[in-house]
C-alpha atoms as a PDB file:
ATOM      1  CA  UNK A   1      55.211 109.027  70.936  1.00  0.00           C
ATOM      2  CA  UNK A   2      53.874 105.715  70.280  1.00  0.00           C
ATOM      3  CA  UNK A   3      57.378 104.196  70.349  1.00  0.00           C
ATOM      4  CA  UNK A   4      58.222 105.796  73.300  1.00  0.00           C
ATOM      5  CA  UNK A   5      55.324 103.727  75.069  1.00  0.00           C
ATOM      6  CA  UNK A   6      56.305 100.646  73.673  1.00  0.00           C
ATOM      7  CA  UNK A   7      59.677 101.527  75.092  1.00  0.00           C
ATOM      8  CA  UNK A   8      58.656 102.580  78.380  1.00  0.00           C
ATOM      9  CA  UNK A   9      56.100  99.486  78.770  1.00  0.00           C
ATOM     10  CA  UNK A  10      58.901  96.802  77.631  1.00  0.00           C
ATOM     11  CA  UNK A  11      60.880  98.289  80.513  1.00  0.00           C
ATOM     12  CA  UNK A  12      58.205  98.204  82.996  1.00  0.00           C
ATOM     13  CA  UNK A  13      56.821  94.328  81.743  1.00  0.00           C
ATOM     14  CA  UNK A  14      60.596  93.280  82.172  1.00  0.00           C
ATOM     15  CA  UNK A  15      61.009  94.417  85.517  1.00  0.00           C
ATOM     16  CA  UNK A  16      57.325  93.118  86.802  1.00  0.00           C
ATOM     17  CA  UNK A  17      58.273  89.663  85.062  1.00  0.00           C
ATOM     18  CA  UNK A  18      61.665  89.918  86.694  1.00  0.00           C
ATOM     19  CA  UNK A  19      60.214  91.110  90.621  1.00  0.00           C
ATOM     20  CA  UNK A  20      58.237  88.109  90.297  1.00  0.00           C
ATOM     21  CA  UNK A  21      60.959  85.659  89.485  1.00  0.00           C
ATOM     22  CA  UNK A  22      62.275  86.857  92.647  1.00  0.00           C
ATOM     23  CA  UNK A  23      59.415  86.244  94.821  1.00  0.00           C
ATOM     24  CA  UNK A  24      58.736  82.883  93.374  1.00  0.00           C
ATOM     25  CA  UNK A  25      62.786  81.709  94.048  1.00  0.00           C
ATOM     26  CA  UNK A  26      63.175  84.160  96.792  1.00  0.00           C
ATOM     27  CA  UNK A  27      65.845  86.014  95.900  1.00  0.00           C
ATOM     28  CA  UNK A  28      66.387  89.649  96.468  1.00  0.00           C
ATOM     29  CA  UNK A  29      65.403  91.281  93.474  1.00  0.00           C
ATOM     30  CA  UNK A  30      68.594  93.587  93.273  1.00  0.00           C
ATOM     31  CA  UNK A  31      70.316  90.253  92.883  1.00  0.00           C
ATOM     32  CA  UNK A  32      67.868  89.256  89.669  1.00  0.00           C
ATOM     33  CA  UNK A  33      67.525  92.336  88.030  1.00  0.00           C
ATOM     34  CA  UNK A  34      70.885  92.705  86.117  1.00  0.00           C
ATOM     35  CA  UNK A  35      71.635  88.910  85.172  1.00  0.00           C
ATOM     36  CA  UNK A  36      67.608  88.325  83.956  1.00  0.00           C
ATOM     37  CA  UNK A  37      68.031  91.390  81.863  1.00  0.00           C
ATOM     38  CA  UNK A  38      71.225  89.841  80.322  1.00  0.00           C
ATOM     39  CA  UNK A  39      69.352  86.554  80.112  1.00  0.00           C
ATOM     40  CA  UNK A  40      66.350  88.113  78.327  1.00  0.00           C
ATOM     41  CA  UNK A  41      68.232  90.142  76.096  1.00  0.00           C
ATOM     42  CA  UNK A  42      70.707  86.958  75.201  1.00  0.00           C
ATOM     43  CA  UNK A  43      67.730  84.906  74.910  1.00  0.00           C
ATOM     44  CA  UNK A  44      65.977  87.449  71.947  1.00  0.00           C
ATOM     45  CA  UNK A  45      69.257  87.598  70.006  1.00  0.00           C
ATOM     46  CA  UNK A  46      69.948  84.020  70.299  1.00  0.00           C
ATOM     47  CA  UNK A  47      66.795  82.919  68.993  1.00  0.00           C
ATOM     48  CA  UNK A  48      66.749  85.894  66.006  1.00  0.00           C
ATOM     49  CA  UNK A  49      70.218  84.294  65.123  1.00  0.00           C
ATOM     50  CA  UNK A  50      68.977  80.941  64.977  1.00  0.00           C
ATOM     51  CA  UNK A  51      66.117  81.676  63.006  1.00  0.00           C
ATOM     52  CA  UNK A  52      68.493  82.982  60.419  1.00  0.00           C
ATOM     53  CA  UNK A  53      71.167  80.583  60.198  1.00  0.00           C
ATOM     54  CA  UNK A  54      68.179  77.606  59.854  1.00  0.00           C
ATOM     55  CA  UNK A  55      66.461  79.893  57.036  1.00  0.00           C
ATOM     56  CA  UNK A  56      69.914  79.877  55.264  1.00  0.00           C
ATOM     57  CA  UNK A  57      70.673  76.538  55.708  1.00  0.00           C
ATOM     58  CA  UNK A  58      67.287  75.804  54.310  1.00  0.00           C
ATOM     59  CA  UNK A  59      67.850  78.083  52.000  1.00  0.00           C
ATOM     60  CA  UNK A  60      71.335  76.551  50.944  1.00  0.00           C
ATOM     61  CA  UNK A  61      70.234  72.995  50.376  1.00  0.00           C
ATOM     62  CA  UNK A  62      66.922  73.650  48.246  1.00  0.00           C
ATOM     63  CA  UNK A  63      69.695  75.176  45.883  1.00  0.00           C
ATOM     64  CA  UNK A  64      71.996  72.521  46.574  1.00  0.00           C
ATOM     65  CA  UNK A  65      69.330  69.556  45.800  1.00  0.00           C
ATOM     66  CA  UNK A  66      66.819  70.984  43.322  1.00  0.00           C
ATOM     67  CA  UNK A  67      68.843  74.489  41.728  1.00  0.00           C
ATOM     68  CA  UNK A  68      65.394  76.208  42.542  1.00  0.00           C
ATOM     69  CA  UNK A  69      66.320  79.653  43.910  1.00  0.00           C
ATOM     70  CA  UNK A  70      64.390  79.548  47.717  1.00  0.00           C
ATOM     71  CA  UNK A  71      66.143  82.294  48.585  1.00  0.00           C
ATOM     72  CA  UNK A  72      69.216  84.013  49.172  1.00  0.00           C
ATOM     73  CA  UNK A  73      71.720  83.421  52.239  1.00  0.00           C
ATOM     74  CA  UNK A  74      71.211  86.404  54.519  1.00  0.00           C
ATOM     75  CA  UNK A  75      73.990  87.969  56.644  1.00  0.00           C
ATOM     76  CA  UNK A  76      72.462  87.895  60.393  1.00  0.00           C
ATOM     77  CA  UNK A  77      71.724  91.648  61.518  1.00  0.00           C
ATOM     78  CA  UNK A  78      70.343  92.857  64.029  1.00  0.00           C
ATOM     79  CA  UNK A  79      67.721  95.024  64.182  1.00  0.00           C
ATOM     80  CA  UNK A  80      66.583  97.522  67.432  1.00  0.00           C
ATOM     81  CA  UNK A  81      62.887  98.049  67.487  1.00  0.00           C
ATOM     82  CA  UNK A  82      61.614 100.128  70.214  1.00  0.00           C
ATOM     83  CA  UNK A  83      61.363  96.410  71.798  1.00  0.00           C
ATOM     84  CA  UNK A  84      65.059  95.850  72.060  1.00  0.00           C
ATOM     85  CA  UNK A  85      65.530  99.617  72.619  1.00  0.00           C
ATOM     86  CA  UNK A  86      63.874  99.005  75.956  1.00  0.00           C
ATOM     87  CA  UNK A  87      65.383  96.034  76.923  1.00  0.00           C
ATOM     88  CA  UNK A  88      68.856  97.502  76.049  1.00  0.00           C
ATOM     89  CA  UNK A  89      68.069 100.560  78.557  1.00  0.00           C
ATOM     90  CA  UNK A  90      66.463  98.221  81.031  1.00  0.00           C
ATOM     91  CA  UNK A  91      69.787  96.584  80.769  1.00  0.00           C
ATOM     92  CA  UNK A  92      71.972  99.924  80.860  1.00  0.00           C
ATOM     93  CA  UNK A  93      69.480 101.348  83.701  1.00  0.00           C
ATOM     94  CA  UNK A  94      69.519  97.930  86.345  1.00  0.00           C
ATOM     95  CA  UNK A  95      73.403  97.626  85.485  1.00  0.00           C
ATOM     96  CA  UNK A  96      73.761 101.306  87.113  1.00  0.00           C
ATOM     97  CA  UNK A  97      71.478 100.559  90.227  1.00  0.00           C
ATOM     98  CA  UNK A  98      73.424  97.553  90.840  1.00  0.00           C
ATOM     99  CA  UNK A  99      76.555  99.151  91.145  1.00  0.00           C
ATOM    100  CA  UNK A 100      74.963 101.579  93.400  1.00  0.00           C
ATOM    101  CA  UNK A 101      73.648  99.349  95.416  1.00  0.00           C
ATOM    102  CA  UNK A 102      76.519  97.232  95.390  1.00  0.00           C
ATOM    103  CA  UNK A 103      79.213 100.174  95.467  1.00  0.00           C
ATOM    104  CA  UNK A 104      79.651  99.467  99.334  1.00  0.00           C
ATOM    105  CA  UNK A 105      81.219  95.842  98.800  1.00  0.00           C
ATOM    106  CA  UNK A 106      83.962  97.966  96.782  1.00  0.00           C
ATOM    107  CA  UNK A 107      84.714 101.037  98.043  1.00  0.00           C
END
C-alpha cells in the first residue's frame, strides 16, 4: 500500500511540475507532457550512471596509486523503486494520451 502511494504521488508531482512548465513557456501541455517525462526519466538514469562510473573510477585509481582496496568496480544497474516505477508509467500513460490526442494528424 505504501508503495502504491509513492507511486501514485510521483505520477501526480510529475505531471503538476510538468503543467507548470507549460504555463510558464506557454506551451500546450499535451505538447510537454511526453518529451518532459522522457527528459525526467533520462535525467534520473543519467545521473545514477554517472555516479557510478565516477565511484569506479575513484575506485580504480586508489588501487592503482596506493594498492589499498577502496572498493570494487561495480557493473551499473539499474534499480526500479516505486520512484522510477511511477515515472516509467507516467511515461507509458502520457505516451498513450498523446497518440490519442494526436491520432487525428495520422489517420
Amino acid at each position: 500500500m505504501k508503495k502504491a502511494l509513492i507511486v501514485i504521488l510521483t505520477i501526480l508531482i510529475e505531471a503538476g511540475l510538468l503543467w507548470l512548465v507549460s504555463i510558464f513557456f506557454g506551451w500546450n501541455f499535451m505538447d510537454v507532457i511526453f518529451i518532459g517525462g522522457l527528459l525526467i526519466f533520462g535525467g534520473i538514469w543519467l545521473y545514477l550512471l554517472f555516479t557510478n562510473q565516477n565511484n569506479n573510477g575513484f575506485n580504480a585509481s586508489v588501487k592503482g596509486w596506493t594498492g589499498q582496496d577502496a572498493g570494487e568496480v561495480k557493473i551499473f544497474r539499474f534499480k526500479v523503486s516505486p520512484v522510477i516505477l511511477g515515472i516509467i508509467l507516467f511515461m507509458g500513460i502520457s505516451f498513450g494520451m498523446t497518440i490519442f490526442y494526436y491520432s487525428a494528424y495520422f489517420f
